[in-house]
PDB file of N, CA and C in Angstrom:
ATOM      1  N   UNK A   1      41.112  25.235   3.325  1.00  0.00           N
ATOM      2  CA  UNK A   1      40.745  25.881   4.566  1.00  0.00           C
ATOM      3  C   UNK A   1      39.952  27.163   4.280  1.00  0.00           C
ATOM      4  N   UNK A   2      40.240  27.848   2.903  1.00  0.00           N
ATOM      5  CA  UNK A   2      39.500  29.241   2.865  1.00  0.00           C
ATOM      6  C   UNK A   2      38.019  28.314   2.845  1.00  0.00           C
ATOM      7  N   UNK A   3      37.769  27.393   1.933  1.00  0.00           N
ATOM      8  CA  UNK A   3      36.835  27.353   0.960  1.00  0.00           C
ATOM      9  C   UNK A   3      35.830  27.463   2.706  1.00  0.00           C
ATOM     10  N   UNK A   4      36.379  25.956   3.437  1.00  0.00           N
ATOM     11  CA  UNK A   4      35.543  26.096   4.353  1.00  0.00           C
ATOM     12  C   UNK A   4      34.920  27.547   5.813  1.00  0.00           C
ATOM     13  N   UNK A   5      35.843  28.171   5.373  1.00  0.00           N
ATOM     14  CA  UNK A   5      36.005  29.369   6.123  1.00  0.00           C
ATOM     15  C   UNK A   5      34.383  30.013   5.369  1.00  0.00           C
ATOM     16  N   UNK A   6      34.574  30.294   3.966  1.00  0.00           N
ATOM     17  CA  UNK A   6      33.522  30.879   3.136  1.00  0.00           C
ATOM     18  C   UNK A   6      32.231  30.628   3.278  1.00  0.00           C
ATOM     19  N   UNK A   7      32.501  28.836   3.361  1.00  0.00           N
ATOM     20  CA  UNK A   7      31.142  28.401   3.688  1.00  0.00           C
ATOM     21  C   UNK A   7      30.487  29.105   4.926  1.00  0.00           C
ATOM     22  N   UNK A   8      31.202  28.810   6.282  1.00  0.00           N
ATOM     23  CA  UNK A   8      30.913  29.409   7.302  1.00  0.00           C
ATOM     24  C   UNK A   8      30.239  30.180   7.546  1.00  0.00           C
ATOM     25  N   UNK A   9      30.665  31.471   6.664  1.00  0.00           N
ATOM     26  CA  UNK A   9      30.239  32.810   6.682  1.00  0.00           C
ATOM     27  C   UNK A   9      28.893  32.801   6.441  1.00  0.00           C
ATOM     28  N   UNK A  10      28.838  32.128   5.024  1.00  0.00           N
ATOM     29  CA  UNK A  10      27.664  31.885   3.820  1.00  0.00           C
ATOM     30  C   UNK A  10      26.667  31.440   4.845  1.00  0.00           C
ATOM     31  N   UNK A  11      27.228  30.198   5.662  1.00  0.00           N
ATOM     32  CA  UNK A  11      25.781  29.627   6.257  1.00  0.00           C
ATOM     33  C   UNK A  11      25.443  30.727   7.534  1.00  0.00           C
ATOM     34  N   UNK A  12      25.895  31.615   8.096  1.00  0.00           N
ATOM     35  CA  UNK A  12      26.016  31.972   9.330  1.00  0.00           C
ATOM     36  C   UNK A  12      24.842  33.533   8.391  1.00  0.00           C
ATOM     37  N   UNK A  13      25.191  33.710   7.567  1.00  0.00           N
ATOM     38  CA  UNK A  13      24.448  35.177   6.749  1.00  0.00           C
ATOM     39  C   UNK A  13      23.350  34.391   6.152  1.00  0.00           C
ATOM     40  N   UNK A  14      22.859  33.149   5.983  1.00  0.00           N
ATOM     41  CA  UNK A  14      21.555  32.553   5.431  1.00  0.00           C
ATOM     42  C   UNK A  14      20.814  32.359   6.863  1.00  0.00           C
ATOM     43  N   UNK A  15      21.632  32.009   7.917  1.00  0.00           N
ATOM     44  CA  UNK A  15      20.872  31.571   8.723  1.00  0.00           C
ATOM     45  C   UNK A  15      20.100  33.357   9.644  1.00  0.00           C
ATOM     46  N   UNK A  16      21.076  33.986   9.886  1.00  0.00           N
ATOM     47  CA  UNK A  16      20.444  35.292  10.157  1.00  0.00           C
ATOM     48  C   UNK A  16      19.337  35.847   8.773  1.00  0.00           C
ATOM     49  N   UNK A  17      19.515  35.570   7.965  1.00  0.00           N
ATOM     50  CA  UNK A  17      18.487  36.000   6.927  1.00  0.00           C
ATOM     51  C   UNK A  17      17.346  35.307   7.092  1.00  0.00           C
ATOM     52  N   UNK A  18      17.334  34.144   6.899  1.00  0.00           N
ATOM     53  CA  UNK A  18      15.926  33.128   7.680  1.00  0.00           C
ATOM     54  C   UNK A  18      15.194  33.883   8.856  1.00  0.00           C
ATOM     55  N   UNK A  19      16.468  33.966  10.084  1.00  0.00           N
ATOM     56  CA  UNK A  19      15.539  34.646  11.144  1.00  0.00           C
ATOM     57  C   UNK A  19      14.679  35.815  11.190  1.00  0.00           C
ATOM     58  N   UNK A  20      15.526  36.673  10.155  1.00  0.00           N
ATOM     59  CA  UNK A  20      14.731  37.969   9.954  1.00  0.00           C
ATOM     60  C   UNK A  20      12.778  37.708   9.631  1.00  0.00           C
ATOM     61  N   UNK A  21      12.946  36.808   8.666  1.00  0.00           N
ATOM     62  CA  UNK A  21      11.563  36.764   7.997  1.00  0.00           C
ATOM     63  C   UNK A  21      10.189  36.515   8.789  1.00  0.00           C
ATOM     64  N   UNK A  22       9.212  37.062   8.093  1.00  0.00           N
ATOM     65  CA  UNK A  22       7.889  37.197   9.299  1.00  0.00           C
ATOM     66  C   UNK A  22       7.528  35.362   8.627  1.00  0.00           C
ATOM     67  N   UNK A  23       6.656  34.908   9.860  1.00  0.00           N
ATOM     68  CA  UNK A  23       6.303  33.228   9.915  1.00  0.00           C
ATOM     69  C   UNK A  23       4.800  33.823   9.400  1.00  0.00           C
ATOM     70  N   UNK A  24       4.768  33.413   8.191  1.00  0.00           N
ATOM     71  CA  UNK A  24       3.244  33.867   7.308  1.00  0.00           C
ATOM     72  C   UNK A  24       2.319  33.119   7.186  1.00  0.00           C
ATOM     73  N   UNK A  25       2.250  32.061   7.755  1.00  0.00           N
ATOM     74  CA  UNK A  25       0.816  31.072   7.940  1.00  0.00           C
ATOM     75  C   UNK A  25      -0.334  31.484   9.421  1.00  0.00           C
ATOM     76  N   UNK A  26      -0.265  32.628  10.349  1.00  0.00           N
ATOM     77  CA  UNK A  26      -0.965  32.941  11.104  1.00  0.00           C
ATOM     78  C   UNK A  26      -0.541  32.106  11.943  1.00  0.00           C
ATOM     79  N   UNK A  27       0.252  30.821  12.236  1.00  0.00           N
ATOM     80  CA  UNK A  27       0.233  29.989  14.048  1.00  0.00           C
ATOM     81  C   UNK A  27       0.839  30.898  14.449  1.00  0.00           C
ATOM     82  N   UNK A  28       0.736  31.347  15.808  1.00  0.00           N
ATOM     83  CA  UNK A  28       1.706  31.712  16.709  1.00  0.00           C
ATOM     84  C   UNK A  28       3.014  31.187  17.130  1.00  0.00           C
ATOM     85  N   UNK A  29       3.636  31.510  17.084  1.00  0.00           N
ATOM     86  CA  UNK A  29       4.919  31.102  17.032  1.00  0.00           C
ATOM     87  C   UNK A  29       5.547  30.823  18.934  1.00  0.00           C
ATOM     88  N   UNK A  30       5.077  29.499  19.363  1.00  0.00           N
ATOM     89  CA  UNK A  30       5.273  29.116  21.387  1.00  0.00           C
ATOM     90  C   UNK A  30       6.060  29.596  21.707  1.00  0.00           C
ATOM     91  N   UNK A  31       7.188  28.930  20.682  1.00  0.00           N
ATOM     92  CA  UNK A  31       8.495  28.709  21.625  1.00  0.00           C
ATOM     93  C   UNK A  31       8.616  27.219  22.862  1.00  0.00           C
ATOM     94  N   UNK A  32       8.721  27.801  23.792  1.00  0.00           N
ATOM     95  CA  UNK A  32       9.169  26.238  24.749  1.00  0.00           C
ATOM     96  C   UNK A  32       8.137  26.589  25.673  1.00  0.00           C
ATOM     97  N   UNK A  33       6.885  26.426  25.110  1.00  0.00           N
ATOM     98  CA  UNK A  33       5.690  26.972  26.382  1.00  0.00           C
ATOM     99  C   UNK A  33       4.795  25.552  26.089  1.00  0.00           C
ATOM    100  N   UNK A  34       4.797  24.728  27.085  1.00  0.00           N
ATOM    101  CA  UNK A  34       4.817  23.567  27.247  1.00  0.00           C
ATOM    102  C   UNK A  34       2.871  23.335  27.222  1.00  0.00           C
ATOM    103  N   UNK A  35       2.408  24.391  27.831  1.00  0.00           N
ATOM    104  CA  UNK A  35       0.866  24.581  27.555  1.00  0.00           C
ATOM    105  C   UNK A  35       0.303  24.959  26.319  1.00  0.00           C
ATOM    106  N   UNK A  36       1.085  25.817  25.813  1.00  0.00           N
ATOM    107  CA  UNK A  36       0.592  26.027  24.473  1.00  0.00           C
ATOM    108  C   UNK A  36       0.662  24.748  23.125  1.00  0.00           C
ATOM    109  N   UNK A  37       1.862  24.327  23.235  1.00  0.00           N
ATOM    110  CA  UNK A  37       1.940  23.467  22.430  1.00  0.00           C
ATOM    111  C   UNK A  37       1.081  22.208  22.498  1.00  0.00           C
ATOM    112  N   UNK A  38       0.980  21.478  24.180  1.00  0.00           N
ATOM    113  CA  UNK A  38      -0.024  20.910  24.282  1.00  0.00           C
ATOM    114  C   UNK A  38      -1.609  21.157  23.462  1.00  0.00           C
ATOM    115  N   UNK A  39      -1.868  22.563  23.804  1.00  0.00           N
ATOM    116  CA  UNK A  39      -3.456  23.148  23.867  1.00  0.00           C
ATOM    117  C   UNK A  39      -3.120  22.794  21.888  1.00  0.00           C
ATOM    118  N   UNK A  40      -2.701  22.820  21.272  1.00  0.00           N
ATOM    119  CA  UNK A  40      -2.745  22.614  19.642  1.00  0.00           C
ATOM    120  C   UNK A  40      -2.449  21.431  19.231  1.00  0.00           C
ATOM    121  N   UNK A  41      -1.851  20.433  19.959  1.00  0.00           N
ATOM    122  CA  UNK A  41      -1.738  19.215  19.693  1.00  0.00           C
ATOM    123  C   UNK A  41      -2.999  18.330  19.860  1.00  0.00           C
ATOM    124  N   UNK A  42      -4.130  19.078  21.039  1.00  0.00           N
ATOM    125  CA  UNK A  42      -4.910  18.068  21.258  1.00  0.00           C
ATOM    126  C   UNK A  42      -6.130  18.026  20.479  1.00  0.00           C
ATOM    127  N   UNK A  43      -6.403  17.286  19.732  1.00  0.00           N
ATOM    128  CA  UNK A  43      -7.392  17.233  18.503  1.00  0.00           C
ATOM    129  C   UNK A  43      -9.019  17.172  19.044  1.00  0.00           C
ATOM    130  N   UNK A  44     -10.065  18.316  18.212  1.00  0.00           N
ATOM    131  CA  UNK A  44     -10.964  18.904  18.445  1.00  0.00           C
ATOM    132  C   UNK A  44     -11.633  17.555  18.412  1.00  0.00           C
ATOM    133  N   UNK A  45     -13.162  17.608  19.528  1.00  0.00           N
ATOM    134  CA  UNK A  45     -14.172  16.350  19.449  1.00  0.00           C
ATOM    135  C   UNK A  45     -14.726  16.718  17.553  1.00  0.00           C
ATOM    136  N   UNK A  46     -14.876  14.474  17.429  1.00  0.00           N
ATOM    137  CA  UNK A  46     -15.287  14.406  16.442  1.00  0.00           C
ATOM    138  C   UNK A  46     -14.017  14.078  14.861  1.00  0.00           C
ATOM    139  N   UNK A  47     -13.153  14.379  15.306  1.00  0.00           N
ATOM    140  CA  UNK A  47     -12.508  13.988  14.208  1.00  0.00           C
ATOM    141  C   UNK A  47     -11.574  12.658  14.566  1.00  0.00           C
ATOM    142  N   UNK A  48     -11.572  11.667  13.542  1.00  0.00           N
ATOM    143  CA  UNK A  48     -11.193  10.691  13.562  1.00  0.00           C
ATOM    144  C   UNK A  48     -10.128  10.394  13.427  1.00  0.00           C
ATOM    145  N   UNK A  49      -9.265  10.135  14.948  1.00  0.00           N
ATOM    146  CA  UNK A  49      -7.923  10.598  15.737  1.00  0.00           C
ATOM    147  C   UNK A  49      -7.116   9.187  14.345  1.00  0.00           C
ATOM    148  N   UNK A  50      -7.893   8.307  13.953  1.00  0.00           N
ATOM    149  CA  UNK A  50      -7.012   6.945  13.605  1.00  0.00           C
ATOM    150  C   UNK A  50      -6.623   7.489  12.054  1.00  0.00           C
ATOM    151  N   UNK A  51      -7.877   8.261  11.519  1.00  0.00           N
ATOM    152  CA  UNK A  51      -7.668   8.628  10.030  1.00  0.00           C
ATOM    153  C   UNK A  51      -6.812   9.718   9.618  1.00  0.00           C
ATOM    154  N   UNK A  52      -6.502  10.757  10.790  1.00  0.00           N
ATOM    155  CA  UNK A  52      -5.665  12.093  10.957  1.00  0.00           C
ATOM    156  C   UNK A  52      -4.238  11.880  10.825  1.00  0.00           C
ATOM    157  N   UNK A  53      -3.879  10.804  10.961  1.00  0.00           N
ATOM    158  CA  UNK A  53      -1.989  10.881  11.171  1.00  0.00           C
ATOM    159  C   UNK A  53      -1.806  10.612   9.137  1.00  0.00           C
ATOM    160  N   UNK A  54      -3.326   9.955   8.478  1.00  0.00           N
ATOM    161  CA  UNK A  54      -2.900   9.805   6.640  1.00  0.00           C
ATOM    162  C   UNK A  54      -2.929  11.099   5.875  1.00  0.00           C
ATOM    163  N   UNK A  55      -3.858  12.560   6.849  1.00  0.00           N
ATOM    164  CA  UNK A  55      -4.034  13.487   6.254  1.00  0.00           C
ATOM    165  C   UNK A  55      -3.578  15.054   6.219  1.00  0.00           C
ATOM    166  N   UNK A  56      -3.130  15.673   5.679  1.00  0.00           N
ATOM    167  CA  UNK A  56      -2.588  16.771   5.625  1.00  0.00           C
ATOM    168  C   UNK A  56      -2.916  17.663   7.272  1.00  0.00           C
ATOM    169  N   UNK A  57      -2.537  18.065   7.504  1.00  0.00           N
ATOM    170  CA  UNK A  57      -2.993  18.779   8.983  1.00  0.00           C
ATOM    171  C   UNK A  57      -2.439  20.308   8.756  1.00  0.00           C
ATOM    172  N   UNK A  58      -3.496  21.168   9.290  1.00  0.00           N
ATOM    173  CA  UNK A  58      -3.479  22.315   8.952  1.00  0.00           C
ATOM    174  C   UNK A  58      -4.068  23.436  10.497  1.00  0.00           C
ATOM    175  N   UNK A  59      -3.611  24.064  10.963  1.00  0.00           N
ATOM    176  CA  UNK A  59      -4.077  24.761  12.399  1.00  0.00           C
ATOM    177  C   UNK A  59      -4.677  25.983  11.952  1.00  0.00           C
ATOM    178  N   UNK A  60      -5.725  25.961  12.952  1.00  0.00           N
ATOM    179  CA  UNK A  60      -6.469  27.084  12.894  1.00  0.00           C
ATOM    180  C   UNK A  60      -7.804  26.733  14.396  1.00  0.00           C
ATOM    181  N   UNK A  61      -8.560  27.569  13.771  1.00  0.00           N
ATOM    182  CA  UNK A  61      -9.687  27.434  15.243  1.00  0.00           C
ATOM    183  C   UNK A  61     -10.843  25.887  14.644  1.00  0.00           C
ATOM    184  N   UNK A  62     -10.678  25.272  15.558  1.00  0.00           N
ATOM    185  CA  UNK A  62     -12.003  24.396  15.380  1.00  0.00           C
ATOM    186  C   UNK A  62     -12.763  24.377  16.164  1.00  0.00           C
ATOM    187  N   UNK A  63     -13.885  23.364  14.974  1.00  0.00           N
ATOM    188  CA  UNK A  63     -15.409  23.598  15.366  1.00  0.00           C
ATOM    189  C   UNK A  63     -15.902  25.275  15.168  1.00  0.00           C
ATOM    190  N   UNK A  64     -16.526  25.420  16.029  1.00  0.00           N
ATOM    191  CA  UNK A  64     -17.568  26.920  16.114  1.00  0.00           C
ATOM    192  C   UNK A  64     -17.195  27.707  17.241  1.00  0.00           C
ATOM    193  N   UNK A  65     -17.138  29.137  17.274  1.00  0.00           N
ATOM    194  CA  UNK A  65     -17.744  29.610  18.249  1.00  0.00           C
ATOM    195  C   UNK A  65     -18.925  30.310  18.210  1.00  0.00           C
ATOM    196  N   UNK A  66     -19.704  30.414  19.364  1.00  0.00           N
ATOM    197  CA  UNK A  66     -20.571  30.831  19.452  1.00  0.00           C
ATOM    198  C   UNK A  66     -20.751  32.548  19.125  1.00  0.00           C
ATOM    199  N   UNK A  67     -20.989  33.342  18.445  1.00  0.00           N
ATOM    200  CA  UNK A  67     -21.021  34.964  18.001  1.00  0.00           C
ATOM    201  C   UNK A  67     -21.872  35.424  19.399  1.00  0.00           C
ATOM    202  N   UNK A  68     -22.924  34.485  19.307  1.00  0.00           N
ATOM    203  CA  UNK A  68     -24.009  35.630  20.406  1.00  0.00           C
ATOM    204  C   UNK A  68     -23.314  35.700  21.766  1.00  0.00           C
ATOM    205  N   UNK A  69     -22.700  34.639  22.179  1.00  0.00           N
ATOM    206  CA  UNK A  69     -22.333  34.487  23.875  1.00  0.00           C
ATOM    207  C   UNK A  69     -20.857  35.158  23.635  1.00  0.00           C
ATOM    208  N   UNK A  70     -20.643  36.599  24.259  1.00  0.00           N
ATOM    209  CA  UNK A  70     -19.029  37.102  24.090  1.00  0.00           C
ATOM    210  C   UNK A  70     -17.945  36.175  24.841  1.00  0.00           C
ATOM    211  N   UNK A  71     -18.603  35.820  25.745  1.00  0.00           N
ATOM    212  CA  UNK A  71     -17.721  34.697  26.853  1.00  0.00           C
ATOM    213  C   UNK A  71     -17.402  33.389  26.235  1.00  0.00           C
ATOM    214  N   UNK A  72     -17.816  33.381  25.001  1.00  0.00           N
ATOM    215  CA  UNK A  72     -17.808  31.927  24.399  1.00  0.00           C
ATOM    216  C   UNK A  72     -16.057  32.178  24.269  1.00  0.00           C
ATOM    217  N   UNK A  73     -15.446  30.709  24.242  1.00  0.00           N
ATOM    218  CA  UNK A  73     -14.027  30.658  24.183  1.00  0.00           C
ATOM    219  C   UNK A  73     -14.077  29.629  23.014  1.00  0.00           C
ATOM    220  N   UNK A  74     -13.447  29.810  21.663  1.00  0.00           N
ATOM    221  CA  UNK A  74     -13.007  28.611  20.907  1.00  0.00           C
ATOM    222  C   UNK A  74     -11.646  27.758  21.280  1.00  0.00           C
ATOM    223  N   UNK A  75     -11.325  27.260  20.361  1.00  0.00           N
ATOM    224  CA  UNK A  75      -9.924  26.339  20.142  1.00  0.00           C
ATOM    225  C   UNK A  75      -9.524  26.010  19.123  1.00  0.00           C
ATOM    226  N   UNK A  76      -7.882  26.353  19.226  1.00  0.00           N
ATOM    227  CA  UNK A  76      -6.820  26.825  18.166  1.00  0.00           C
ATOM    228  C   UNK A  76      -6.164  25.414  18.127  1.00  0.00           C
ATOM    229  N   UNK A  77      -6.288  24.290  16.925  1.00  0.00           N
ATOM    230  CA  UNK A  77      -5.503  23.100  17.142  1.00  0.00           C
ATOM    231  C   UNK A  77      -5.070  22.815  15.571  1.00  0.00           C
ATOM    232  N   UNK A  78      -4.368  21.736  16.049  1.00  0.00           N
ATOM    233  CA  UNK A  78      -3.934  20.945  14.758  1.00  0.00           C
ATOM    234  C   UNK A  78      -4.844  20.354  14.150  1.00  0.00           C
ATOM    235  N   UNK A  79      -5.633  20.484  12.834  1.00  0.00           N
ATOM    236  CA  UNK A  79      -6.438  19.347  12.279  1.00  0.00           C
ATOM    237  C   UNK A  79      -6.656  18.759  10.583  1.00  0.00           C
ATOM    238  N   UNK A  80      -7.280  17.799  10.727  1.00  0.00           N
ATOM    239  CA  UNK A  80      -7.463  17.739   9.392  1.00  0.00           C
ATOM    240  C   UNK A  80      -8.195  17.746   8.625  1.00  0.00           C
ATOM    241  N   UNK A  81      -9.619  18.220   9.481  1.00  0.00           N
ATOM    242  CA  UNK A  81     -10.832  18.831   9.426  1.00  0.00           C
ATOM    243  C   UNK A  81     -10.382  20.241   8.362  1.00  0.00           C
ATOM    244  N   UNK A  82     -11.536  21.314   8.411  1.00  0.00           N
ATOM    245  CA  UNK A  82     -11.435  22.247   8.145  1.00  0.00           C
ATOM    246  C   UNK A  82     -11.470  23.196   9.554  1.00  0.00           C
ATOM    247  N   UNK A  83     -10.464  24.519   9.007  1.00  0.00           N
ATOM    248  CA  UNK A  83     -10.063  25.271   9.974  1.00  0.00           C
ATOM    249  C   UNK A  83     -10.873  27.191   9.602  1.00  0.00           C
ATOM    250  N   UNK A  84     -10.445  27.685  11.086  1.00  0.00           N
ATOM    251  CA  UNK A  84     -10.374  28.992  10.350  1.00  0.00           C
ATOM    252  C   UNK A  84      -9.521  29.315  11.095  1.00  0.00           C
ATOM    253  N   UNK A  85      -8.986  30.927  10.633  1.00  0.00           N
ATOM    254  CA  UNK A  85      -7.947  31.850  11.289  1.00  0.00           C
ATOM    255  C   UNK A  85      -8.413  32.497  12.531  1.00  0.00           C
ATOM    256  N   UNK A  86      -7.688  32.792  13.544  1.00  0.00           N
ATOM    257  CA  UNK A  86      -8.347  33.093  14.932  1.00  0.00           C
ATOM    258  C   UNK A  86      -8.934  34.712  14.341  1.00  0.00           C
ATOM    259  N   UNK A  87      -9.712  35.284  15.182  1.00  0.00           N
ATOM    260  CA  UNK A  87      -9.801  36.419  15.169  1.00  0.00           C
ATOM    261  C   UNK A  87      -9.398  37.663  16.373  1.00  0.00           C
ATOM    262  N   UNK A  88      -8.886  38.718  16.190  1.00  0.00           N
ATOM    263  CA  UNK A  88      -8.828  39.394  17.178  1.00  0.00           C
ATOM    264  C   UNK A  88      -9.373  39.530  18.181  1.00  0.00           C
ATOM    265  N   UNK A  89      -9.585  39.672  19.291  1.00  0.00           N
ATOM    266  CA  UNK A  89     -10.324  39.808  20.206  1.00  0.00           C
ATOM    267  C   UNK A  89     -11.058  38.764  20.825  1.00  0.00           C
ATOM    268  N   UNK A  90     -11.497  37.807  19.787  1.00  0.00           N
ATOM    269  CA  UNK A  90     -12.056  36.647  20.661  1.00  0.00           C
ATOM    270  C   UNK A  90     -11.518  35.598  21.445  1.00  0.00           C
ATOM    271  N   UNK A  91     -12.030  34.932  22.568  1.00  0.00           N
ATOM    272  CA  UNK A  91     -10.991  33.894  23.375  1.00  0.00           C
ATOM    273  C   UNK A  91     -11.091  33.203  23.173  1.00  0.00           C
ATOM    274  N   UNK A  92      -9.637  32.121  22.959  1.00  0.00           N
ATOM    275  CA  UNK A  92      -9.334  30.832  22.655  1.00  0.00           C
ATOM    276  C   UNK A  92      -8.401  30.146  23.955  1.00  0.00           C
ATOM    277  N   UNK A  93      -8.516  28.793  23.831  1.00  0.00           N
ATOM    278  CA  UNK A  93      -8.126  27.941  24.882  1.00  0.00           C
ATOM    279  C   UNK A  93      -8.090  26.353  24.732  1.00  0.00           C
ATOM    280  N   UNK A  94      -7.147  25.971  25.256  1.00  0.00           N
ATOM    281  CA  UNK A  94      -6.964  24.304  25.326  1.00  0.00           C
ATOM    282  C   UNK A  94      -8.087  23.885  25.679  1.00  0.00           C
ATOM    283  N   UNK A  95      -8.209  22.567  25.256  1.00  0.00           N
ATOM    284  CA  UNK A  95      -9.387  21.522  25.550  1.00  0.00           C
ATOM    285  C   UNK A  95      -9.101  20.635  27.093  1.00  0.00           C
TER     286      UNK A  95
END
């Protein structure tokens, strides 16, 4: 009965230690936001939806945005394309 008592503890002080830590790959972290998760699930035009479920998938912004137009909005998804990291200030949005 101790041993399992110990465990308890053990897992209950790993699991608060986990939570502490910063999530270091740049996604944003939803939660239960039913739009957001959508807007990253839905895969950018052009990549080949049949060949994507054999290849590593990695999130970030796809395709381009435009630099000259400030109003230009990119998109933050799952792919297996190549990605980049969002940048500050610029707008992103579901497809």
């Amino acid at each position: 009965m101790l041993g399992v008592i110990i465990l308890g503890v053990v897992m209950v002080v790993i699991a608060i230690g986990a939570g502490g830590r910063r999530f270091s790959s740049g996604m944003p972290i939803v939660g239960s936001c039913s739009a957001a998760i959508s807007a990253m699930c839905h895969a950018p035009d052009g990549e080949a939806r049949q060949d994507a479920i054999y290849m590593p998938l990695k999130w970030g912004v796809t395709g381009t945005v435009d630099d000259k137009n400030p109003s230009a909005v990119g998109h933050c998804a799952f792919s297996s394309l190549e990605v980049s990291q969002p940048e500050e200030g610029k707008l992103y949005a579901g497809l």
